[in-house]
N, C-alpha and C. Protein backbone atom coordinates (compact mmCIF):
# COMPACT_ATOMS: atom_id res chain seq x y z
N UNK A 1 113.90 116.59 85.67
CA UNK A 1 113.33 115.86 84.57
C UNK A 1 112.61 116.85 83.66
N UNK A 2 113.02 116.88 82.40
CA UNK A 2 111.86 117.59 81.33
C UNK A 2 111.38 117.03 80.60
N UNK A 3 109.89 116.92 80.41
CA UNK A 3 108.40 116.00 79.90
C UNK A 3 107.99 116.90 78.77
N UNK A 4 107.87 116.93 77.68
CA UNK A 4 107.28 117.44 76.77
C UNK A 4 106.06 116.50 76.12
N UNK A 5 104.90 117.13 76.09
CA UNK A 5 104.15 116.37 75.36
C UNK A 5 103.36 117.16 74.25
N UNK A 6 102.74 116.11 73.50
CA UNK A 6 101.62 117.31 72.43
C UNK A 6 100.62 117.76 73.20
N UNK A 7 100.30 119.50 72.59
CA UNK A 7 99.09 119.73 72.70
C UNK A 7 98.17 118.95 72.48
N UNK A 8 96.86 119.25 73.52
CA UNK A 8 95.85 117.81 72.87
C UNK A 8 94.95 118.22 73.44
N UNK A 9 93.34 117.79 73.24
CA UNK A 9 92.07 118.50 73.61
C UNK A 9 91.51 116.89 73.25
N UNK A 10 90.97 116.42 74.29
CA UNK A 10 90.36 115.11 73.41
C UNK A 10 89.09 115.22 74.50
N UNK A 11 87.75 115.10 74.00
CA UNK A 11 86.54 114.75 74.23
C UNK A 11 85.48 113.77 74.31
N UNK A 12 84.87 113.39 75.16
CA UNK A 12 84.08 111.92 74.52
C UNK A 12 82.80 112.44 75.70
N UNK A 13 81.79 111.38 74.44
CA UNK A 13 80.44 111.63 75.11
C UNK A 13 80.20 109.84 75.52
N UNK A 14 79.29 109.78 76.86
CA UNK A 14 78.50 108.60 77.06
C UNK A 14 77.25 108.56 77.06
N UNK A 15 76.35 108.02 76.53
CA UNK A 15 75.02 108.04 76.65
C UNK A 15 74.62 107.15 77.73
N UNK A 16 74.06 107.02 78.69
CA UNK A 16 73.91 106.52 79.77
C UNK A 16 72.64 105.88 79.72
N UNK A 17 71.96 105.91 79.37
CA UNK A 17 70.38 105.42 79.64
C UNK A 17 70.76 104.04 79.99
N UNK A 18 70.70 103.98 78.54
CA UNK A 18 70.72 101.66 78.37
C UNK A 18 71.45 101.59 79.27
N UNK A 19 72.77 101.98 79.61
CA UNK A 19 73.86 101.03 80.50
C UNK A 19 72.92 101.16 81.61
N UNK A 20 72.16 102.01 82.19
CA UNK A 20 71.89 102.10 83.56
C UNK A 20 70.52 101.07 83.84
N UNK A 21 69.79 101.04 82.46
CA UNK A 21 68.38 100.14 82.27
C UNK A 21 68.97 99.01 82.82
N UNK A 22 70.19 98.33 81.56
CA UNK A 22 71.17 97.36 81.73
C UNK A 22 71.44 96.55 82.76
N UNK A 23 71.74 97.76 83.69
CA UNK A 23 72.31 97.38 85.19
C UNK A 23 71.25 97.44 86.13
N UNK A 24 69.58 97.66 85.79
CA UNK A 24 68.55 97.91 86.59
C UNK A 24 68.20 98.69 86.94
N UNK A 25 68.96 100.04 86.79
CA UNK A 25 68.64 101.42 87.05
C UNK A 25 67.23 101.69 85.94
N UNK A 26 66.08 101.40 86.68
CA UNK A 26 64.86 101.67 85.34
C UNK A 26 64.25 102.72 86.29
N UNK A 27 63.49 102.35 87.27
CA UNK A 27 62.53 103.51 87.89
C UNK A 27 62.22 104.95 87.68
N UNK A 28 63.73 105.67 87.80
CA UNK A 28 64.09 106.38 87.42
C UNK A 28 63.54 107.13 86.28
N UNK A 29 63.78 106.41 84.97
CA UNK A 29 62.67 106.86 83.98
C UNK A 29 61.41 105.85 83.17
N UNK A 30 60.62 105.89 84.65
CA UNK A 30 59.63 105.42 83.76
C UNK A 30 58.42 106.26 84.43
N UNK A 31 57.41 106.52 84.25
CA UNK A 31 56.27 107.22 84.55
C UNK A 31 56.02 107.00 85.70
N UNK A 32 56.43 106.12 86.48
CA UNK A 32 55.97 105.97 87.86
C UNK A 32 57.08 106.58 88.76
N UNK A 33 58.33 106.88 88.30
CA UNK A 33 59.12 107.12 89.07
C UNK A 33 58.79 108.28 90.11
N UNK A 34 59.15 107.84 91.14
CA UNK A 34 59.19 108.86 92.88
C UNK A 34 60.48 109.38 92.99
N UNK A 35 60.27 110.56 92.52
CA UNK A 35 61.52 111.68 92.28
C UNK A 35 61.35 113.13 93.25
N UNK A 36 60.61 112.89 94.72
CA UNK A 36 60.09 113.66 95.23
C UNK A 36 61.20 114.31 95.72
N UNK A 37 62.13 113.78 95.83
CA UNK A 37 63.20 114.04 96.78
C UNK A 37 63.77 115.20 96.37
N UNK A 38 64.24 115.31 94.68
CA UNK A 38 64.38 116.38 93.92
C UNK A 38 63.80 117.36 94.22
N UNK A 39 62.09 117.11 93.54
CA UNK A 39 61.59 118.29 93.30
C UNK A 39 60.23 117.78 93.70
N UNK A 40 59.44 118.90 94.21
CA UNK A 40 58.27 118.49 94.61
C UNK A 40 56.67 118.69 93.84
N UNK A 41 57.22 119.44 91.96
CA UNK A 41 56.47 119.63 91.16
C UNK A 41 56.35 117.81 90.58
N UNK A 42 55.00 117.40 91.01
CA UNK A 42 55.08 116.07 90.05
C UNK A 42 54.16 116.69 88.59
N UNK A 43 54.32 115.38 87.56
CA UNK A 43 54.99 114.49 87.82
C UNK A 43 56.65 114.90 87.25
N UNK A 44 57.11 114.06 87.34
CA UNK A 44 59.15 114.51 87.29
C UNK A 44 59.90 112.91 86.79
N UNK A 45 60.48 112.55 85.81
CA UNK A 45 61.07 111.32 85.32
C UNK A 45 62.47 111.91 85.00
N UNK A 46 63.05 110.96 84.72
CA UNK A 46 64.50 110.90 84.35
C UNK A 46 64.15 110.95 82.79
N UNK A 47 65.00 111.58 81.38
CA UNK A 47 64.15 111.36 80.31
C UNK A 47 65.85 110.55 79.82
N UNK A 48 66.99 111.18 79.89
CA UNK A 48 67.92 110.31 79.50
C UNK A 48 69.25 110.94 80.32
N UNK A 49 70.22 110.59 80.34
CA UNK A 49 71.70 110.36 80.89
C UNK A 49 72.80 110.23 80.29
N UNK A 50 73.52 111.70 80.67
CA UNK A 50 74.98 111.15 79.13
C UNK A 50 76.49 111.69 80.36
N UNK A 51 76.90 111.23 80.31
CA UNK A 51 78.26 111.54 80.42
C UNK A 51 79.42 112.39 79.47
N UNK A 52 79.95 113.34 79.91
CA UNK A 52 80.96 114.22 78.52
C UNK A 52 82.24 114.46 79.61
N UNK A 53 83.50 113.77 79.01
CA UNK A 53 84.66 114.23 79.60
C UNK A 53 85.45 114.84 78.70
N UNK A 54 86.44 115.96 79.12
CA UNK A 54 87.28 116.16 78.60
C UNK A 54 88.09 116.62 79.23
N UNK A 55 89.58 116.59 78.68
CA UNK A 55 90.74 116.75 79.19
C UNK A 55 91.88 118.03 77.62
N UNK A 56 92.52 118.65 78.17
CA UNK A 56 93.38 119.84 77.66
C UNK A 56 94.46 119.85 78.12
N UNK A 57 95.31 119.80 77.32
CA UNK A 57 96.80 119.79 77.86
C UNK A 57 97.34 120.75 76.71
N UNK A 58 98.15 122.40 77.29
CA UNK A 58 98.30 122.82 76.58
C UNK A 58 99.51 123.57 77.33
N UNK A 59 100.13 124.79 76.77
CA UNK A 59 101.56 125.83 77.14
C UNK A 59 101.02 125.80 78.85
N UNK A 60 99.83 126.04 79.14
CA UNK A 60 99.32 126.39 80.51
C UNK A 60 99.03 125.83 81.79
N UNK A 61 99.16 124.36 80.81
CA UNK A 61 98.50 123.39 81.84
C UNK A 61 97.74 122.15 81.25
N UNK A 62 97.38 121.88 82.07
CA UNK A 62 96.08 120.66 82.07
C UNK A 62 94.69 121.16 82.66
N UNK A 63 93.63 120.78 81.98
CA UNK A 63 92.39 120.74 82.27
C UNK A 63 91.95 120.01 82.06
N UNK A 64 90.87 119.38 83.19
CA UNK A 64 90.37 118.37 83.13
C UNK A 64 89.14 118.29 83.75
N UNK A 65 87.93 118.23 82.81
CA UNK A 65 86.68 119.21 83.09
C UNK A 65 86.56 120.17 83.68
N UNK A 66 85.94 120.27 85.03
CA UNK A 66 86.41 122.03 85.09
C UNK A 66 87.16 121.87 86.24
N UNK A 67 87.92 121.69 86.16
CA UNK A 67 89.54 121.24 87.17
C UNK A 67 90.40 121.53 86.33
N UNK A 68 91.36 122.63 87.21
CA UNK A 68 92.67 123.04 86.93
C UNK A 68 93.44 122.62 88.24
N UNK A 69 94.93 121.51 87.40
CA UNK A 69 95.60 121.35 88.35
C UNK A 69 96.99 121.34 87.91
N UNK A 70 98.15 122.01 88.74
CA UNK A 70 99.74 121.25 88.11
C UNK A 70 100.16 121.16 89.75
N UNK A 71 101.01 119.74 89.80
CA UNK A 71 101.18 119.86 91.37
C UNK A 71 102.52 119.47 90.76
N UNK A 72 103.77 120.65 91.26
CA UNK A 72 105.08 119.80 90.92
C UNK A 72 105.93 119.52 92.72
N UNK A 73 106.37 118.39 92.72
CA UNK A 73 107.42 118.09 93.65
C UNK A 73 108.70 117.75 93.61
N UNK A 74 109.30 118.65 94.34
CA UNK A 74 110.53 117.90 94.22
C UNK A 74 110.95 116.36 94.92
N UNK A 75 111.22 115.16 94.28
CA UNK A 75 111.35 114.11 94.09
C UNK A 75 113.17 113.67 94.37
N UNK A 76 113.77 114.43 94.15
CA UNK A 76 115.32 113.66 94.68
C UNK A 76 116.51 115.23 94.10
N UNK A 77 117.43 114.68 94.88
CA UNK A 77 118.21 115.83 94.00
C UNK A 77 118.78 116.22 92.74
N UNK A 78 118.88 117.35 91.97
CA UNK A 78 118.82 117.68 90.51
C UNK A 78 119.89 116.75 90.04
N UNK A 79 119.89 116.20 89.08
CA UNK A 79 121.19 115.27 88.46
C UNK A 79 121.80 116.39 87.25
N UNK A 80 123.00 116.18 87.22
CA UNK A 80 123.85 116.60 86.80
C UNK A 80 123.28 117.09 85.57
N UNK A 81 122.96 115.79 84.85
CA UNK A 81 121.82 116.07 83.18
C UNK A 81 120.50 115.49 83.45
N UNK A 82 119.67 116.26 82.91
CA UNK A 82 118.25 116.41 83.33
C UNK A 82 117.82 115.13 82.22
N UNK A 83 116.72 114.15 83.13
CA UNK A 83 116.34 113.36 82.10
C UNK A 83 115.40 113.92 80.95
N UNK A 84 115.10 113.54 79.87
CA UNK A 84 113.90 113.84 78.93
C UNK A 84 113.06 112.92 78.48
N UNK A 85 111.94 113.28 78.90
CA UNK A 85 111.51 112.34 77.90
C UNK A 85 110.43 113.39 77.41
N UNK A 86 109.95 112.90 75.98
CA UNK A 86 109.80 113.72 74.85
C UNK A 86 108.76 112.82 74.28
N UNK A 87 107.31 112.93 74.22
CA UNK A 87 106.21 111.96 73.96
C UNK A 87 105.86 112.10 72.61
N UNK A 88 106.51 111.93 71.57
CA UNK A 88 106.24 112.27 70.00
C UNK A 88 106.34 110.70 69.47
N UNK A 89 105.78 109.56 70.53
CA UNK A 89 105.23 108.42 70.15
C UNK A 89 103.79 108.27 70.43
N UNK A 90 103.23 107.06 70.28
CA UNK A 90 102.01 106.60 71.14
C UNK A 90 102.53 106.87 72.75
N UNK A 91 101.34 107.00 73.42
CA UNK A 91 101.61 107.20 75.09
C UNK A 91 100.25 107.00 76.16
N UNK A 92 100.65 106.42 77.03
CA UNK A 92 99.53 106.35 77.43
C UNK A 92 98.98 107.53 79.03
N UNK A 93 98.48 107.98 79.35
CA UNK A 93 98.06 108.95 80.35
C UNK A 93 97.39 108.83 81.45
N UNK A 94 97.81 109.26 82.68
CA UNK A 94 96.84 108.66 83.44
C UNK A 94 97.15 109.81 84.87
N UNK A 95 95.73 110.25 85.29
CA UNK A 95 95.71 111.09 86.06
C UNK A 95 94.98 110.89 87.69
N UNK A 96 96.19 111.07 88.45
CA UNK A 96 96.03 110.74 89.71
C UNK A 96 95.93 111.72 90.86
N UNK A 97 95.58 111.62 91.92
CA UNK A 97 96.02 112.48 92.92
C UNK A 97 95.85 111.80 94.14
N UNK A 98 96.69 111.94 94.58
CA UNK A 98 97.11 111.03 96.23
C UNK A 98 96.76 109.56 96.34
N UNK A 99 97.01 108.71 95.23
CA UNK A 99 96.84 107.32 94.90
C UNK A 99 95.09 107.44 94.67
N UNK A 100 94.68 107.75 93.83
CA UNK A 100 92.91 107.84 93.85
C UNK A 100 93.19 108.08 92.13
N UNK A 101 92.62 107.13 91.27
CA UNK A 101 92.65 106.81 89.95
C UNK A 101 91.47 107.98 89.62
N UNK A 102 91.87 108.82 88.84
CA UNK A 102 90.59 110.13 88.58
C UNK A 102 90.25 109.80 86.60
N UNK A 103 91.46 109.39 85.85
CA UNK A 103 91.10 109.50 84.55
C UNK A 103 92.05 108.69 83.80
N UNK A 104 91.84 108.22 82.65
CA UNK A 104 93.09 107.38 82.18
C UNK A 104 92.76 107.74 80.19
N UNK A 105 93.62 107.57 79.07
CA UNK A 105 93.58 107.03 78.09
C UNK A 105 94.42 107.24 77.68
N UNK A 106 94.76 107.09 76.43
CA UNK A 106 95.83 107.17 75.33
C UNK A 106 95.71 107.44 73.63
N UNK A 107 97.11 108.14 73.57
CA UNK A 107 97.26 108.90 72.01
C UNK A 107 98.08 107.78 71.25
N UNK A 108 97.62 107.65 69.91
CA UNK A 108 98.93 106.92 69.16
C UNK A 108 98.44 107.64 67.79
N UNK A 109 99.82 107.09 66.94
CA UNK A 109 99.82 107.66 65.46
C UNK A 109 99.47 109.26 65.47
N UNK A 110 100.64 109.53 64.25
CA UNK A 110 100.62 110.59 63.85
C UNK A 110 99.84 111.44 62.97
N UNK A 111 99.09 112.44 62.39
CA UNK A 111 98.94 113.34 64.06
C UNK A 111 98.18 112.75 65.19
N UNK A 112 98.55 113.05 65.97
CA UNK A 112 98.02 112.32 67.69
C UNK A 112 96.50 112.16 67.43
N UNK A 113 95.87 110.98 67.70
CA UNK A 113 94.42 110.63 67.69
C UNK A 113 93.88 109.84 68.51
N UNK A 114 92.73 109.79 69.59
CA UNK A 114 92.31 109.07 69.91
C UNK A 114 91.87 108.01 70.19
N UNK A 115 92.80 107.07 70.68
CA UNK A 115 92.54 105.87 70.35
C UNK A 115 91.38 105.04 71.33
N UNK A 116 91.64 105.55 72.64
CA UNK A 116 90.98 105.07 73.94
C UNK A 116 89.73 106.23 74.37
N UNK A 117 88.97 106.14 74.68
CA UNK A 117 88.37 107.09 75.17
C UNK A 117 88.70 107.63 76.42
N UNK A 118 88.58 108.49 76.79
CA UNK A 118 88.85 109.21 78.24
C UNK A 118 87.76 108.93 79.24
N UNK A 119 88.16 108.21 80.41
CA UNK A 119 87.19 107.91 81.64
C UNK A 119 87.19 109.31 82.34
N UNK A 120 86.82 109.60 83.10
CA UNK A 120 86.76 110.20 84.21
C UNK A 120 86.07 109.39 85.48
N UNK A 121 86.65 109.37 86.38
CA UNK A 121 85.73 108.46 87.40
C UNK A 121 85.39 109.08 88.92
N UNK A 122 84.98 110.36 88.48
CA UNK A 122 84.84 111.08 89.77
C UNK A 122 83.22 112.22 89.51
C-alpha cells in the first residue's frame, strides 16, 4: 500500500482552569490549598492549567509531542499493484497503538487547515 499525505504541523492550546473549577477541581487553586505532597515550601497553589498538543507529519515521520513513532507491518502478501491512496482531500486522523486511542483530528479545504482540534489523551 502507498499513503501519501500533506505535510502538516498543527497545534492547539487548552486552558484548563475553568474546565477543572467546572468539574470541582477548585482546592487546588485557592489559598488554602494542601499541596504538601509536592513541595514542602508553603505556602504553594495551583495559579492556572493549560494543555498544548501538537502533532508533525513530515518526509521523516510523525511527531507527536515529544514522541517519535513509525511502526510498519507487514499485513498480507504484496499484490500485484500496490494500492494508493493519496490524501489531497479533507481526511480525518487518528493515532493509535495496540487498540489504546492516543490522538484524533482532521484537515479539510485547500490549503489544508484545521478544522478539529487535536486531542491528545495520554
Amino acid at each position: 500500500m502507498t499513503i501519501s499525505i500533506p505535510k502538516m504541523k498543527i497545534e492547539t492550546d487548552f486552558e484548563l482552569k475553568q474546565a477543572l473549577i467546572a468539574m470541582g477541581v477548585t482546592e487546588m487553586f485557592s489559598d488554602n490549598a494542601d499541596l504538601t505532597g509536592i513541595s514542602k515550601a508553603p505556602p504553594l497553589k495551583v495559579s492556572d492549567a493549560a494543555h498544548k498538543a501538537i502533532i508533525e507529519v513530515d518526509e521523516q515521520g510523525t511527531t507527536a509531542a515529544a514522541s517519535t513513532f513509525i511502526k510498519m507491518v507487514p499485513l498480507s502478501a504484496r499484490l500485484t499493484q500496490p494500492i494508493k491512496f493519496v490524501a489531497d482531500h479533507p481526511f480525518i486522523f487518528v493515532l493509535t497503538r495496540t487498540k489504546i486511542l492516543y490522538s484524533w483530528g482532521n484537515l479539510c479545504d485547500k490549503p489544508f487547515r484545521v478544522a478539529t482540534k487535536v486531542f491528545f489523551l495520554f
